[in-house]
PDB file of N, CA and C in Angstrom:
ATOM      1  N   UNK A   1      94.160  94.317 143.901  1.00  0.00           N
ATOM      2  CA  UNK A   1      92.728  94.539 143.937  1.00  0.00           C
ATOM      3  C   UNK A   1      92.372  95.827 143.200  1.00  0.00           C
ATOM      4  N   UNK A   2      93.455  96.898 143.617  1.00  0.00           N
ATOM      5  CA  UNK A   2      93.090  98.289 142.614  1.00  0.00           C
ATOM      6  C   UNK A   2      93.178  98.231 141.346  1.00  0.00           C
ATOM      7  N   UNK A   3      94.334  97.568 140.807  1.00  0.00           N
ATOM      8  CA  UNK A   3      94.363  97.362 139.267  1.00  0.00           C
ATOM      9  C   UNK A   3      93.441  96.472 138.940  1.00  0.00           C
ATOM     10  N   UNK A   4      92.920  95.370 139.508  1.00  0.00           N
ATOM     11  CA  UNK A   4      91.351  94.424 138.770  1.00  0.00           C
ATOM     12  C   UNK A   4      90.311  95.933 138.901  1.00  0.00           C
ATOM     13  N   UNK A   5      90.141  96.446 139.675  1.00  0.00           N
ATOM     14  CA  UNK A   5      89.068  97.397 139.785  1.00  0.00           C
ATOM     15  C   UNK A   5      89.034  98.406 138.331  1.00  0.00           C
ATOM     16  N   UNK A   6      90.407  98.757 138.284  1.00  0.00           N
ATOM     17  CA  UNK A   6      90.835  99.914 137.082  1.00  0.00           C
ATOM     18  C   UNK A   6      90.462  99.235 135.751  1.00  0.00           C
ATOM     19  N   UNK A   7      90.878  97.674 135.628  1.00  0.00           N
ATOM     20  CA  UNK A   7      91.029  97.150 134.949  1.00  0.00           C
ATOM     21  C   UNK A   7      89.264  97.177 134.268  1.00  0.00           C
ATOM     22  N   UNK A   8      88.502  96.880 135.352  1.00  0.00           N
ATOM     23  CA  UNK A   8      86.871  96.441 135.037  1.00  0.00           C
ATOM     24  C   UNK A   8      86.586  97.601 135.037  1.00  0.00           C
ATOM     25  N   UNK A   9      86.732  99.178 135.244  1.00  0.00           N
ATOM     26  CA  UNK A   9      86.016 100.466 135.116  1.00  0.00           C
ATOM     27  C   UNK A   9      86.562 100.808 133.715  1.00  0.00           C
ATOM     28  N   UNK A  10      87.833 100.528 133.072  1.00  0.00           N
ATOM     29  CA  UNK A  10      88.310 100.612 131.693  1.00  0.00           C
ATOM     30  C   UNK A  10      87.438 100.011 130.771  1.00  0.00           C
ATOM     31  N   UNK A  11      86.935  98.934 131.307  1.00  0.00           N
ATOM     32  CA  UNK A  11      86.576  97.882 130.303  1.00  0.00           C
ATOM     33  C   UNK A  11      84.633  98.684 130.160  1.00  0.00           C
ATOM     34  N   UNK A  12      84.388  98.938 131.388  1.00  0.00           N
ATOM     35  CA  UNK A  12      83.022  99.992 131.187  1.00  0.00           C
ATOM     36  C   UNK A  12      82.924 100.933 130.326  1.00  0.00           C
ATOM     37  N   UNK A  13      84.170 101.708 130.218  1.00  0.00           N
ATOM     38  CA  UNK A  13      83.979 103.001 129.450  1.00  0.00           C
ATOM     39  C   UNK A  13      84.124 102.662 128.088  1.00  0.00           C
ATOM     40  N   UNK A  14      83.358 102.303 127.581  1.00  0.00           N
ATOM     41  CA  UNK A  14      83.526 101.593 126.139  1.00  0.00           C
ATOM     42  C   UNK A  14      82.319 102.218 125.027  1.00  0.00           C
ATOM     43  N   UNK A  15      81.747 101.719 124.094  1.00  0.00           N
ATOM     44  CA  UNK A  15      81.576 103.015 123.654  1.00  0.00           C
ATOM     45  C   UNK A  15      79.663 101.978 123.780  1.00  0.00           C
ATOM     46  N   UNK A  16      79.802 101.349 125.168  1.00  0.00           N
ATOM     47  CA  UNK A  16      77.952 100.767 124.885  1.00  0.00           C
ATOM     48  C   UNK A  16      77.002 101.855 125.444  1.00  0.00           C
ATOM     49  N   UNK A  17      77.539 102.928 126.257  1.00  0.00           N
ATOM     50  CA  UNK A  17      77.159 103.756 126.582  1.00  0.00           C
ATOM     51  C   UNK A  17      76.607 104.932 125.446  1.00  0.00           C
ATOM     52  N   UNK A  18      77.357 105.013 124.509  1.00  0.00           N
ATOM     53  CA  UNK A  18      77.005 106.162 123.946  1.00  0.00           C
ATOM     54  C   UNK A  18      75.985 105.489 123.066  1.00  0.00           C
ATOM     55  N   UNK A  19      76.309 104.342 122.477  1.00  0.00           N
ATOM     56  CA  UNK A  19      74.794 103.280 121.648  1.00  0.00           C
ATOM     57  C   UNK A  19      73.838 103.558 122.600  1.00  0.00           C
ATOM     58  N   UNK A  20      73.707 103.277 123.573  1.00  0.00           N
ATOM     59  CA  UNK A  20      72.550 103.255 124.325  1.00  0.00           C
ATOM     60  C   UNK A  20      71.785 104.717 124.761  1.00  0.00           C
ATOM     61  N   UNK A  21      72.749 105.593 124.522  1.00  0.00           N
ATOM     62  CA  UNK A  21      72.270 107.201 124.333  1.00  0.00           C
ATOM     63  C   UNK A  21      71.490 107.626 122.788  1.00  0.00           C
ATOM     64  N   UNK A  22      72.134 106.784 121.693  1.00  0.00           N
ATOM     65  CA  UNK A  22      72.119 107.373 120.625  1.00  0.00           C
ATOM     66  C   UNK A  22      70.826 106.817 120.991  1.00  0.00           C
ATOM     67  N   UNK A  23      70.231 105.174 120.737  1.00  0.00           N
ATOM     68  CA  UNK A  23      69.288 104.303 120.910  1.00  0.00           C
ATOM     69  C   UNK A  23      68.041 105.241 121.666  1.00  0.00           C
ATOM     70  N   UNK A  24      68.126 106.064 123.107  1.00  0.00           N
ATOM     71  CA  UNK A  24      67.183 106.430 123.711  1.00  0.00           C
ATOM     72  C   UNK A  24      66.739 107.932 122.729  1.00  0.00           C
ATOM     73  N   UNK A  25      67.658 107.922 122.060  1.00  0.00           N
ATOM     74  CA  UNK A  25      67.589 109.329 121.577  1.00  0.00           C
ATOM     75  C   UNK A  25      65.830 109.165 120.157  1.00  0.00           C
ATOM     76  N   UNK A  26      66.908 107.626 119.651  1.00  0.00           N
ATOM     77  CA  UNK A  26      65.566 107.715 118.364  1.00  0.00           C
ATOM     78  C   UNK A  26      64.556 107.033 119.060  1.00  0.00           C
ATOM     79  N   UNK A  27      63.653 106.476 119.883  1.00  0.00           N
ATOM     80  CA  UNK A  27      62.902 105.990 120.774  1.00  0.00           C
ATOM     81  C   UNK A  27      62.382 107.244 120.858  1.00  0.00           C
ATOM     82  N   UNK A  28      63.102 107.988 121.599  1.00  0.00           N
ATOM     83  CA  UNK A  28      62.118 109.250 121.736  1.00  0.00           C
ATOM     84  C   UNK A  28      61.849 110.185 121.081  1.00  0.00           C
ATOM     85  N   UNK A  29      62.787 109.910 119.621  1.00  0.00           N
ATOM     86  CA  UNK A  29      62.191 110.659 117.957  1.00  0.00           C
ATOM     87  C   UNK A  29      60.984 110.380 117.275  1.00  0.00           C
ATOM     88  N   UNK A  30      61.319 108.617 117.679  1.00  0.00           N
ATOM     89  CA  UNK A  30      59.653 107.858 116.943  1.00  0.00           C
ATOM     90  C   UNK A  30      58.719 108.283 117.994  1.00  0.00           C
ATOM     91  N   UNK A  31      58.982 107.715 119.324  1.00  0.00           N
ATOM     92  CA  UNK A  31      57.648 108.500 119.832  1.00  0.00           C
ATOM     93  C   UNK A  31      56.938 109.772 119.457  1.00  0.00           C
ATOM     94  N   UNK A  32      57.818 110.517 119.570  1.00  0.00           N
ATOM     95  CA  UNK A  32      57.254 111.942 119.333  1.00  0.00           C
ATOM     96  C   UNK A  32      56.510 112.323 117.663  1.00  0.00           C
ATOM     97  N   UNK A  33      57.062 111.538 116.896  1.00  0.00           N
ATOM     98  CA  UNK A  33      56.546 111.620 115.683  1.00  0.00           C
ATOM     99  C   UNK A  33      55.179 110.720 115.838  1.00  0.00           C
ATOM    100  N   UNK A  34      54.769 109.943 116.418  1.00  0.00           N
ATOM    101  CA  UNK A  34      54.013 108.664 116.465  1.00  0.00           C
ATOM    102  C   UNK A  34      53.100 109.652 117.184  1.00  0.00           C
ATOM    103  N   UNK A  35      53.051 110.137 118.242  1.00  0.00           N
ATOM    104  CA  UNK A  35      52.140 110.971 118.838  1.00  0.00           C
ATOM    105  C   UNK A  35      51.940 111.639 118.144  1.00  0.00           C
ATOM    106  N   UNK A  36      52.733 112.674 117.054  1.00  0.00           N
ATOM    107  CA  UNK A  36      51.851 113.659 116.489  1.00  0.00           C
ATOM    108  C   UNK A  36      51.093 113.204 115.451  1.00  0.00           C
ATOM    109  N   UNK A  37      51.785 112.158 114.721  1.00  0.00           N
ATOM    110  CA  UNK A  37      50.608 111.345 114.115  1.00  0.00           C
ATOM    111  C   UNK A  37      49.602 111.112 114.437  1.00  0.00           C
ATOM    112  N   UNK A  38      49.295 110.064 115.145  1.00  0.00           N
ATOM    113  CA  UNK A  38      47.954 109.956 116.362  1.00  0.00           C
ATOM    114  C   UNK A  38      47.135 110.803 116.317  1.00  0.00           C
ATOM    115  N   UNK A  39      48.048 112.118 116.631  1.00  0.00           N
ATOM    116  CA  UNK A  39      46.940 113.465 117.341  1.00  0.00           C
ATOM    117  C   UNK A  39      46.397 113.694 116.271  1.00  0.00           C
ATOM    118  N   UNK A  40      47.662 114.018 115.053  1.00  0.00           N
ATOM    119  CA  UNK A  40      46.587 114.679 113.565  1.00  0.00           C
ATOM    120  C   UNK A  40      45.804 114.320 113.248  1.00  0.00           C
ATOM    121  N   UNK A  41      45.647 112.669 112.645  1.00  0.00           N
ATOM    122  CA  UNK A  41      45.098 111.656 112.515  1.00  0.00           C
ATOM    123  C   UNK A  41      44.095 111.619 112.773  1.00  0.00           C
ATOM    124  N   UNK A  42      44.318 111.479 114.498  1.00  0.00           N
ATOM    125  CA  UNK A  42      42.998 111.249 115.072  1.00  0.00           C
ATOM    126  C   UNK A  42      41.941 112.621 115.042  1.00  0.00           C
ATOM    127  N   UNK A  43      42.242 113.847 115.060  1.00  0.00           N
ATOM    128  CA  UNK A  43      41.613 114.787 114.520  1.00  0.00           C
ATOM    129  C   UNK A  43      40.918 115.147 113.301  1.00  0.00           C
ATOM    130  N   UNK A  44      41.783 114.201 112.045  1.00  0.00           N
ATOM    131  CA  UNK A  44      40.775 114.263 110.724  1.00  0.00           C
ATOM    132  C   UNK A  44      39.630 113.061 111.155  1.00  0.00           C
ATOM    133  N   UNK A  45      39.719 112.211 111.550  1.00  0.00           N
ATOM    134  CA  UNK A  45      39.234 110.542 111.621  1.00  0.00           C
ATOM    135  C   UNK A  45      37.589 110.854 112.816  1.00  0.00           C
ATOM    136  N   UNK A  46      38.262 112.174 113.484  1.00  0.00           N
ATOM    137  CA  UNK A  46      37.177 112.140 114.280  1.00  0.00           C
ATOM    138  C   UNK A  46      36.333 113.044 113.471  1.00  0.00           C
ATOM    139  N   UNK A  47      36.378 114.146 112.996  1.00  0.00           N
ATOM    140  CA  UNK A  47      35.468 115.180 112.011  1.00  0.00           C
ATOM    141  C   UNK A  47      35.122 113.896 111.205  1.00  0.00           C
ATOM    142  N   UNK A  48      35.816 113.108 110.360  1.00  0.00           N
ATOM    143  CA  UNK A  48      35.190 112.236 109.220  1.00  0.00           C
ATOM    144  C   UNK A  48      33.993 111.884 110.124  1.00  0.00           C
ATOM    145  N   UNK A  49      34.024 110.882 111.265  1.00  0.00           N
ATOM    146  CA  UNK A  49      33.002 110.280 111.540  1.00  0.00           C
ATOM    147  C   UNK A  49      31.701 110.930 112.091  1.00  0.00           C
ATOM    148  N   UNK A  50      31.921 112.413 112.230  1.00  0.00           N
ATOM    149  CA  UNK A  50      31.119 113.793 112.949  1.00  0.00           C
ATOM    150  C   UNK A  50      30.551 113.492 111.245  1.00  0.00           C
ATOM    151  N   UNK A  51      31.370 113.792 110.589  1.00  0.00           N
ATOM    152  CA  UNK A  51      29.843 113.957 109.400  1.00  0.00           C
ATOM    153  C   UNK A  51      29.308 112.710 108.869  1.00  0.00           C
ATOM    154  N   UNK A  52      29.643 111.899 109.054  1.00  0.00           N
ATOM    155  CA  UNK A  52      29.297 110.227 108.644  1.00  0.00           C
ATOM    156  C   UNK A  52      27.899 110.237 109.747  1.00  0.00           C
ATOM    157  N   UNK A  53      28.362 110.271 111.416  1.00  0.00           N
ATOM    158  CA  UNK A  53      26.887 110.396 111.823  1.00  0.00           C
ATOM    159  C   UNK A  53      25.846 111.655 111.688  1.00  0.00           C
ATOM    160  N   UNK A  54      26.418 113.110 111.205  1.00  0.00           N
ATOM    161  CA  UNK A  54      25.214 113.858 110.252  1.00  0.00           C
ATOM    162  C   UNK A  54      24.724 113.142 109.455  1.00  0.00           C
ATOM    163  N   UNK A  55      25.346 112.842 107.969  1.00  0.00           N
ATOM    164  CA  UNK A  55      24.762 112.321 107.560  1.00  0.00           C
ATOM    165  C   UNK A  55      23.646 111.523 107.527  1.00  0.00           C
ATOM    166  N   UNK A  56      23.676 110.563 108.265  1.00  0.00           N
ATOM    167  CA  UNK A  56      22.709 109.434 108.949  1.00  0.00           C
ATOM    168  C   UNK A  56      21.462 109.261 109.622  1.00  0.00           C
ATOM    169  N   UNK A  57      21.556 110.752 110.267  1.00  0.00           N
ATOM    170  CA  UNK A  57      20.547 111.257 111.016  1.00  0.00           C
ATOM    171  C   UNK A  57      19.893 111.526 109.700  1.00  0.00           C
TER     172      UNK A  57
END
């Protein structure tokens, strides 16, 4: 029973763990780039439309 146990905790330590580290790692690279996009973005996009409705008036 101890060696099936050893046998299936060997077979865990494999390398899906560290993919799945690298994986969370760029997830939370794009996010973070994606948000600051957004933010900039949305900071020129909102002045554009501040003078689009001056204008108008």
């Amino acid at each position: 029973m101890y060696a099936k146990f050893m046998v299936k905790l060997a077979t865990l330590k494999s390398d899906a763990g560290a993919s799945m580290v690298e994986y969370a790692l760029l997830v939370v690279l794009i996010a973070i780039v994606a948000i600051t996009a957004v933010t900039l973005a949305g900071k020129e996009v909102s002045s554009t439309f501040s003078e689009i409705g001056s204008a108008l008036k």
